[in-house]
PDB file of N, CA and C in Angstrom:
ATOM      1  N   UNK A   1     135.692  62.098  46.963  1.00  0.00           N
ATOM      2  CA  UNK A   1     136.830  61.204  47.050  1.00  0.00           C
ATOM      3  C   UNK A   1     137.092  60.924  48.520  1.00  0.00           C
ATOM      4  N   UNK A   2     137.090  59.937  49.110  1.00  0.00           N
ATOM      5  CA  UNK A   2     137.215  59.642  50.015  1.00  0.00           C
ATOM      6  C   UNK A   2     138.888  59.268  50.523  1.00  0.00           C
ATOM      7  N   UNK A   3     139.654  59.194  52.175  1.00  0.00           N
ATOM      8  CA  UNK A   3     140.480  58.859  52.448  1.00  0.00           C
ATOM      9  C   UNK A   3     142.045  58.115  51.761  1.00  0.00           C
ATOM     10  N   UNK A   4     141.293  56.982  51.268  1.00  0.00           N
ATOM     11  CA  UNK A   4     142.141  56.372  50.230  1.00  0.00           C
ATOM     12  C   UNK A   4     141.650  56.189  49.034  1.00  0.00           C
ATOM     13  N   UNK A   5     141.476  57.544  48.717  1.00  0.00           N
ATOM     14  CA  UNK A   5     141.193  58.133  46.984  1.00  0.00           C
ATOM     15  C   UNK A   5     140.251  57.283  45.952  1.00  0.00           C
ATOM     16  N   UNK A   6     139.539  56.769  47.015  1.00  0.00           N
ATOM     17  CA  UNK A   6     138.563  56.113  46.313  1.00  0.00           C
ATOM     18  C   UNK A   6     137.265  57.030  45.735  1.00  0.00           C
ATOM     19  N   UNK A   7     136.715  56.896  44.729  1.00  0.00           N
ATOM     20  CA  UNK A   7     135.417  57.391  44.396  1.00  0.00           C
ATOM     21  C   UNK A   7     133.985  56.672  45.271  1.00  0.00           C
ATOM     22  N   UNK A   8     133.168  57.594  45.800  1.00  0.00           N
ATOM     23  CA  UNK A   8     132.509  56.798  47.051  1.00  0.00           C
ATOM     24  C   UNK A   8     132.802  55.895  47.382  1.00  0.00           C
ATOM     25  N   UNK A   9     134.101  55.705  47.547  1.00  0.00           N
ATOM     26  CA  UNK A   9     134.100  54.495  48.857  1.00  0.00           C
ATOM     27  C   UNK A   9     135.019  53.148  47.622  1.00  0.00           C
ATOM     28  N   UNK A  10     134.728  53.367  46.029  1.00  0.00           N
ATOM     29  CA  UNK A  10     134.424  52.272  45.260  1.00  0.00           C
ATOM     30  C   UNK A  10     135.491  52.205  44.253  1.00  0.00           C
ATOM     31  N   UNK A  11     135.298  53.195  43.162  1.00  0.00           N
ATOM     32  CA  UNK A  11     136.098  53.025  42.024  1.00  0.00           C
ATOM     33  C   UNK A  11     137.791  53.774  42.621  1.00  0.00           C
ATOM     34  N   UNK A  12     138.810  53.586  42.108  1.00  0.00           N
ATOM     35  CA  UNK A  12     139.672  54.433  42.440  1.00  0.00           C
ATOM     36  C   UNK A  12     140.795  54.457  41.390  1.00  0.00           C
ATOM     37  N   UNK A  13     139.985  55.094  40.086  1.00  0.00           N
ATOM     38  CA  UNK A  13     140.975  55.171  38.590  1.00  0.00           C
ATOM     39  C   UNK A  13     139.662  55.808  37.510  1.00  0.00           C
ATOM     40  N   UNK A  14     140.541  56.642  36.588  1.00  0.00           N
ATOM     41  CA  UNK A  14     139.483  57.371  35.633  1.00  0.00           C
ATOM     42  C   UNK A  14     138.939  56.191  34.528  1.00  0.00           C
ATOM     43  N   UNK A  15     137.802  56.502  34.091  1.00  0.00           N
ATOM     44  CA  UNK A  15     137.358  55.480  33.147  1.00  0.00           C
ATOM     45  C   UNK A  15     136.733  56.040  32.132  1.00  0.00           C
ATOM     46  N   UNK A  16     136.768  56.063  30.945  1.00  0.00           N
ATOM     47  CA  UNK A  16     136.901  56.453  29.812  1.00  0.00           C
ATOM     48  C   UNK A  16     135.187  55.768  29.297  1.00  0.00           C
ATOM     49  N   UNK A  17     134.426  54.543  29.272  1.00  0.00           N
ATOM     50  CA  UNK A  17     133.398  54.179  29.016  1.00  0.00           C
ATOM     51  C   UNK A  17     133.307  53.644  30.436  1.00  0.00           C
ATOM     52  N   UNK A  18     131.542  53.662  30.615  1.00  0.00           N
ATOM     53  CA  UNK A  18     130.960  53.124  31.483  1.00  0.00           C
ATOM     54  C   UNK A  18     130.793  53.874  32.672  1.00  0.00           C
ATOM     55  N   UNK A  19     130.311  53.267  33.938  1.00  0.00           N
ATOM     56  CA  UNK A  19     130.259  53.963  34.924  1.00  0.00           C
ATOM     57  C   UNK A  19     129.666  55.339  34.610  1.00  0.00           C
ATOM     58  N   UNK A  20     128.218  55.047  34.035  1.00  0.00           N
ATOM     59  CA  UNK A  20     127.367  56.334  33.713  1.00  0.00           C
ATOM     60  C   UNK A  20     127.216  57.061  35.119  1.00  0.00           C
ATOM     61  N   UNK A  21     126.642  56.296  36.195  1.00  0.00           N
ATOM     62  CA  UNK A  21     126.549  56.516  37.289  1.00  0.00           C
ATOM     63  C   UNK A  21     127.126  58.036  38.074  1.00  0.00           C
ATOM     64  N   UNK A  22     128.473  57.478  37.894  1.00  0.00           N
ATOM     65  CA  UNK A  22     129.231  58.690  38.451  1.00  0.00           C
ATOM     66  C   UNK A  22     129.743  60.396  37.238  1.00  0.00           C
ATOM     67  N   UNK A  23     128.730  59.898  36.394  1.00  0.00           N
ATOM     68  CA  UNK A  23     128.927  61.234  35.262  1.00  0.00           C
ATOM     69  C   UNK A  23     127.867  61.546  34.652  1.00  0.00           C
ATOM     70  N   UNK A  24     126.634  61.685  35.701  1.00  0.00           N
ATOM     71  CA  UNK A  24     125.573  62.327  35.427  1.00  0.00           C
ATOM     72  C   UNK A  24     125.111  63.851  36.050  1.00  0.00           C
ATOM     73  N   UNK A  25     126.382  64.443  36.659  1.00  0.00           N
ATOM     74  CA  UNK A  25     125.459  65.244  37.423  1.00  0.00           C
ATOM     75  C   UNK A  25     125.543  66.445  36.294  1.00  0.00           C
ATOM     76  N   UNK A  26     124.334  67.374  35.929  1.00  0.00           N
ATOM     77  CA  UNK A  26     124.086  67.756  34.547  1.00  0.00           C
ATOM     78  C   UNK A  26     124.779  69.649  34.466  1.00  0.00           C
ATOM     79  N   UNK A  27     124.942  69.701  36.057  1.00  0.00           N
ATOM     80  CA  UNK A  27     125.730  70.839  36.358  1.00  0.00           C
ATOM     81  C   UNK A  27     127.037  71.396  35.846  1.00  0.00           C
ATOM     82  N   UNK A  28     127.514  69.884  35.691  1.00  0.00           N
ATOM     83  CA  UNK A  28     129.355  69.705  35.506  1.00  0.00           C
ATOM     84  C   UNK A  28     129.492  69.933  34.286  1.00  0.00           C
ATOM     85  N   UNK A  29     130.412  70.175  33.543  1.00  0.00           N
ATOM     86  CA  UNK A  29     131.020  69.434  32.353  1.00  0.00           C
ATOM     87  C   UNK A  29     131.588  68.492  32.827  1.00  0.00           C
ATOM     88  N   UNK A  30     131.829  67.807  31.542  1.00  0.00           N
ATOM     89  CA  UNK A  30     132.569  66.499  31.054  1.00  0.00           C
ATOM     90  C   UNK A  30     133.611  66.109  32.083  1.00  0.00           C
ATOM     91  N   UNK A  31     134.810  67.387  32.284  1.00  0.00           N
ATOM     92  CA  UNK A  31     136.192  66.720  32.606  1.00  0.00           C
ATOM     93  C   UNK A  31     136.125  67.390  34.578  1.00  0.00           C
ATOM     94  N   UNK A  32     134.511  67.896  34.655  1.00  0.00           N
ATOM     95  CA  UNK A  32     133.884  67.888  36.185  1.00  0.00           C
ATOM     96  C   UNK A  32     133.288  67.203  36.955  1.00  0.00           C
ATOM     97  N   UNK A  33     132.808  66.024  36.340  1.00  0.00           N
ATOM     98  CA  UNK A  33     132.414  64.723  36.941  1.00  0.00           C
ATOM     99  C   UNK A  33     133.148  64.457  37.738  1.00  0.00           C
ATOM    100  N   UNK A  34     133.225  63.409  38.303  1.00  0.00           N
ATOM    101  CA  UNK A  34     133.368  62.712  39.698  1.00  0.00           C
ATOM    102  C   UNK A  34     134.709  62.081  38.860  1.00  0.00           C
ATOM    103  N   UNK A  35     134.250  61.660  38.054  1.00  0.00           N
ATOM    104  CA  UNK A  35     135.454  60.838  36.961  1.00  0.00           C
ATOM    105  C   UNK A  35     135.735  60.594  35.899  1.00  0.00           C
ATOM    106  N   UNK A  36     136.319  60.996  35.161  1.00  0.00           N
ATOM    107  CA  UNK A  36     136.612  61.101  33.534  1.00  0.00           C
ATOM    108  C   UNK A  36     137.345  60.654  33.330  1.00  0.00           C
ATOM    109  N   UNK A  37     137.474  60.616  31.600  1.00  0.00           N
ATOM    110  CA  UNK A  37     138.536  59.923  30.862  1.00  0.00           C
ATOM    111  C   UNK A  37     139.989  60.412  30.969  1.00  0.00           C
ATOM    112  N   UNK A  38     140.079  61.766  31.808  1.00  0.00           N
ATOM    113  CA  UNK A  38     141.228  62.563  31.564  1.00  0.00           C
ATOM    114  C   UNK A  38     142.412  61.618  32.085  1.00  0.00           C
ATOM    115  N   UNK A  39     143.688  60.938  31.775  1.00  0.00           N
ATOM    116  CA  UNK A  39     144.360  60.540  33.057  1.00  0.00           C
ATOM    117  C   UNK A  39     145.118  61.122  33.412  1.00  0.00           C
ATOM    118  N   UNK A  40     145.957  60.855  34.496  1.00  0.00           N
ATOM    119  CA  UNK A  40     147.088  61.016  35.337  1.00  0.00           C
ATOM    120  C   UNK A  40     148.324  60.628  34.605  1.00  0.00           C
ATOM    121  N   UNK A  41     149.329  61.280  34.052  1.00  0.00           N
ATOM    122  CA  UNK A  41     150.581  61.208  33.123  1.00  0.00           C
ATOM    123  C   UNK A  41     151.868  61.070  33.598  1.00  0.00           C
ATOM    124  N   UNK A  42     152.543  60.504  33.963  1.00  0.00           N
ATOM    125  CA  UNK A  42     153.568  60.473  34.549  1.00  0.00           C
ATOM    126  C   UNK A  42     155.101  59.857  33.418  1.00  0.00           C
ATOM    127  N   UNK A  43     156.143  60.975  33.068  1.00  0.00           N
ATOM    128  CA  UNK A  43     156.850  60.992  32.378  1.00  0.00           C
ATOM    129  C   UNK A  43     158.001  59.957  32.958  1.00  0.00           C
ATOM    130  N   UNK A  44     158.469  58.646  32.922  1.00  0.00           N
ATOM    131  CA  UNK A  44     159.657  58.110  32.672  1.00  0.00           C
ATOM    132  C   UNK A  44     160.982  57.992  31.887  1.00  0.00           C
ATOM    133  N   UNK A  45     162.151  57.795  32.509  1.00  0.00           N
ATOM    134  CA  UNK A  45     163.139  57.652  31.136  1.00  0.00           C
ATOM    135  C   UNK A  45     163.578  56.448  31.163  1.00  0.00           C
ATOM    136  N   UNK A  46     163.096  55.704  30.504  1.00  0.00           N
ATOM    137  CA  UNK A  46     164.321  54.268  30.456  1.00  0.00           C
ATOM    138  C   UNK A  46     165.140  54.115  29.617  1.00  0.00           C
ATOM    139  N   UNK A  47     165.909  53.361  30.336  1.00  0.00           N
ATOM    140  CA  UNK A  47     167.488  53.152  30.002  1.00  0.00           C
ATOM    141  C   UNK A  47     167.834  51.778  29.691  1.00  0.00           C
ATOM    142  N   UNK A  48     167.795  51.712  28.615  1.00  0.00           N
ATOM    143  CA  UNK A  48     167.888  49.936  27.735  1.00  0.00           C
ATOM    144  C   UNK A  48     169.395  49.300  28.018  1.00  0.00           C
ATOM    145  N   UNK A  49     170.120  50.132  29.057  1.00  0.00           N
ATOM    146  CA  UNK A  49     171.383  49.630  29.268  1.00  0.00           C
ATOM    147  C   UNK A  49     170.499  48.897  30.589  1.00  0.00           C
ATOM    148  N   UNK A  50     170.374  49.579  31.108  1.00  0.00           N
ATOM    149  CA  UNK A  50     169.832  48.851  32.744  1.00  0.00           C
ATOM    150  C   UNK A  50     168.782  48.688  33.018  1.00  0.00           C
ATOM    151  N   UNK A  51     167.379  48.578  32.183  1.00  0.00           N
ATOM    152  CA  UNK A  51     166.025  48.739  32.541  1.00  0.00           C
ATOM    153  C   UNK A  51     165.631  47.560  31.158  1.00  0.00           C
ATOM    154  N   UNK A  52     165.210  46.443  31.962  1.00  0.00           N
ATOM    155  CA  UNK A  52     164.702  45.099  31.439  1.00  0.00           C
ATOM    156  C   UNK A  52     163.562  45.451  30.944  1.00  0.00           C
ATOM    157  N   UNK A  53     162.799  46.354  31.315  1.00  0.00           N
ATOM    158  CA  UNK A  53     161.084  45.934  31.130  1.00  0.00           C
ATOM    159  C   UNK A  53     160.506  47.578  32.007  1.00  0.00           C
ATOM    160  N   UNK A  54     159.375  47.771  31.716  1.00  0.00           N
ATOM    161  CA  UNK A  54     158.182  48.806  32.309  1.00  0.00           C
ATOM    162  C   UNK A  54     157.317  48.336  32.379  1.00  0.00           C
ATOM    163  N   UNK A  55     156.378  47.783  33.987  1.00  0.00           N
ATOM    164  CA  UNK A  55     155.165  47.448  33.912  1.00  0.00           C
ATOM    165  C   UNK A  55     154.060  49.000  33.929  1.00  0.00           C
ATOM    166  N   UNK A  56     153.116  48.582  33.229  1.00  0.00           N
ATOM    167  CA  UNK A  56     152.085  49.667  32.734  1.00  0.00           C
ATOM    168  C   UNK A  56     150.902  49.101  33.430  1.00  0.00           C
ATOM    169  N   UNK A  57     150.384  49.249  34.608  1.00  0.00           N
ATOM    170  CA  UNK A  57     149.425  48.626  35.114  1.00  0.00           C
ATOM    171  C   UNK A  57     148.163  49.307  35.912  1.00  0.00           C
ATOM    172  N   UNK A  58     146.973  49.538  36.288  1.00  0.00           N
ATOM    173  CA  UNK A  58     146.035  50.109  37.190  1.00  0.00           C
ATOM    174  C   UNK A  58     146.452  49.902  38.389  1.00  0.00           C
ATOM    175  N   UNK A  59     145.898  50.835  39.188  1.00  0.00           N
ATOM    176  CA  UNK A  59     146.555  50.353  40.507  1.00  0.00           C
ATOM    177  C   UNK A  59     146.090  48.999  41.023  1.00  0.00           C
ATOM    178  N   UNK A  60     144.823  48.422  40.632  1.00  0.00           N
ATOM    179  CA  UNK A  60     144.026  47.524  40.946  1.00  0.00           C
ATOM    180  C   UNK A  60     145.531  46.403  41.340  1.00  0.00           C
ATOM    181  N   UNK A  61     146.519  46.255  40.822  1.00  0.00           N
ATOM    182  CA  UNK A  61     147.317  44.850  40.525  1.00  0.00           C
ATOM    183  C   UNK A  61     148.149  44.817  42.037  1.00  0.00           C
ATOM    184  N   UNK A  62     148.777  46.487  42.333  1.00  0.00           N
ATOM    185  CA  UNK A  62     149.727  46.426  43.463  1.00  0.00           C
ATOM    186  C   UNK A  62     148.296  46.195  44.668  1.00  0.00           C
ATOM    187  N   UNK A  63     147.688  45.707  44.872  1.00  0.00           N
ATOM    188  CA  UNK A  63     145.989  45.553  46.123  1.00  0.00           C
ATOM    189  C   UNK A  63     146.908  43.550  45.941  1.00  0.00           C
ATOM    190  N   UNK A  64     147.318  43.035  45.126  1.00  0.00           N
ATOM    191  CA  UNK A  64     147.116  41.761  45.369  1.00  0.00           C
ATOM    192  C   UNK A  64     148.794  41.410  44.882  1.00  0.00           C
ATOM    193  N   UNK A  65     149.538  42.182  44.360  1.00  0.00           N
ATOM    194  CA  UNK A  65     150.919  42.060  43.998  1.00  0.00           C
ATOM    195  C   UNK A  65     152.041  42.887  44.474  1.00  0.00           C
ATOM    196  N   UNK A  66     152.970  42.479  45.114  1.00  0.00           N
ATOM    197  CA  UNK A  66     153.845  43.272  45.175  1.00  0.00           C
ATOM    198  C   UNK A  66     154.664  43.493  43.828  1.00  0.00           C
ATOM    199  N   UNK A  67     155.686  44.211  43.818  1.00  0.00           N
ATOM    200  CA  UNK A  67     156.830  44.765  43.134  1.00  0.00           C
ATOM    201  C   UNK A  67     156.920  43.835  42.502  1.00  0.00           C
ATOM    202  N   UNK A  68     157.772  42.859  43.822  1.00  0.00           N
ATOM    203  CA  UNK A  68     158.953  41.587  43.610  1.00  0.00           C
ATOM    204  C   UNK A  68     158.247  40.617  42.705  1.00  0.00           C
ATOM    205  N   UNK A  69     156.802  40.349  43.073  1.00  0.00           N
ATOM    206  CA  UNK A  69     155.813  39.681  42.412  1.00  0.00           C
ATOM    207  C   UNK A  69     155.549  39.313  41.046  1.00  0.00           C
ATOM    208  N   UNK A  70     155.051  40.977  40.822  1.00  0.00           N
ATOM    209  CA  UNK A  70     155.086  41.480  39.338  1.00  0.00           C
ATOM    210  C   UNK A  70     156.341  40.783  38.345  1.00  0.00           C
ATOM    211  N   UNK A  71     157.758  41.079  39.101  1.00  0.00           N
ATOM    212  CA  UNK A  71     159.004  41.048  38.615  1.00  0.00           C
ATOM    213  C   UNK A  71     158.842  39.382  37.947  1.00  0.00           C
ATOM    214  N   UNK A  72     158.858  38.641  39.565  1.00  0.00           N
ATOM    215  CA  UNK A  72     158.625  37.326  39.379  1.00  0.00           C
ATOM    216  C   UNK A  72     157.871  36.641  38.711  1.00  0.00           C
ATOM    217  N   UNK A  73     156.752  37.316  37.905  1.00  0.00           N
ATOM    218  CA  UNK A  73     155.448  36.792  36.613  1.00  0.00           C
ATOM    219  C   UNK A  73     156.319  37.425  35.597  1.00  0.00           C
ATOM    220  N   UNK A  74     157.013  38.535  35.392  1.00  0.00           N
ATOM    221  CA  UNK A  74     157.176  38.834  34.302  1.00  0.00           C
ATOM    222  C   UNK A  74     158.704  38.417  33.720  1.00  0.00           C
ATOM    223  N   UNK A  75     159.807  38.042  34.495  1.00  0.00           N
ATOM    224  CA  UNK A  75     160.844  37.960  34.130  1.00  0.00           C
ATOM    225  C   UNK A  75     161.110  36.676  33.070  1.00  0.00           C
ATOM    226  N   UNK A  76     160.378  35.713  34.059  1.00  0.00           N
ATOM    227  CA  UNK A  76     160.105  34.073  32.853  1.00  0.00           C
ATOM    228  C   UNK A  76     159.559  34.106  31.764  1.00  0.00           C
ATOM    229  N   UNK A  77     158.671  34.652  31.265  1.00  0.00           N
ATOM    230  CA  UNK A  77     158.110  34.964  30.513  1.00  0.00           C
ATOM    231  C   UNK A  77     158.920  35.676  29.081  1.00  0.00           C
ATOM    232  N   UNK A  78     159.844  36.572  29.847  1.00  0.00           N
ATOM    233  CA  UNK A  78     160.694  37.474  28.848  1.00  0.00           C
ATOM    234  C   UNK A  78     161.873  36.873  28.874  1.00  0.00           C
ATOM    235  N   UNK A  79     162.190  35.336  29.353  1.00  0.00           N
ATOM    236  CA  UNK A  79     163.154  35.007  28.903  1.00  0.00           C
ATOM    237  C   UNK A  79     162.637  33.734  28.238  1.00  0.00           C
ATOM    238  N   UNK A  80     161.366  33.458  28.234  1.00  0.00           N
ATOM    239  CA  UNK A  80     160.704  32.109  27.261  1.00  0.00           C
ATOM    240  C   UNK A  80     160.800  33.019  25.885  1.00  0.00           C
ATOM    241  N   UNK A  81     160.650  34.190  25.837  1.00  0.00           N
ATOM    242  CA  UNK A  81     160.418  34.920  24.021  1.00  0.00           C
ATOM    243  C   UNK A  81     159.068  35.096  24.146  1.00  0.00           C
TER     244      UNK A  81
END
């Protein structure tokens, strides 16, 4: 894992199919690879008095979106129905 938690340099999120590449080395088990299906869990509470919406996203989206961004694609949308 490199600096900014990239997998050589490349992937930087677990992946469940594909990317044989990085889950061959025959030493490991499964959840010892470089990268597995296992993810990262992070518990929220929302509050339907004050919490419009939860975006559920890879990190891939905040590289080309901010916050405000996100907000701004998703708010029109949830008030078209």
């Amino acid at each position: 894992v490199s600096n900014d938690g990239r997998i050589n340099g490349g992937l930087n999120l677990s992946r469940a199919i594909g990317d044989h590449s990085y889950k061959q080395n025959k030493e490991l088990g499964d959840k010892e690879q470089m990268i597995t299906a296992l993810p990262d869990v992070k518990t929220l509470t929302v509050n339907p008095e004050t919490d419009q919406f939860m975006v559920l996203a890879c990190d891939g989206i905040w590289n080309f979106m901010s916050s405000q961004d996100v907000c701004d694609f998703i708010l029109p949308r949830i008030a078209e129905g």
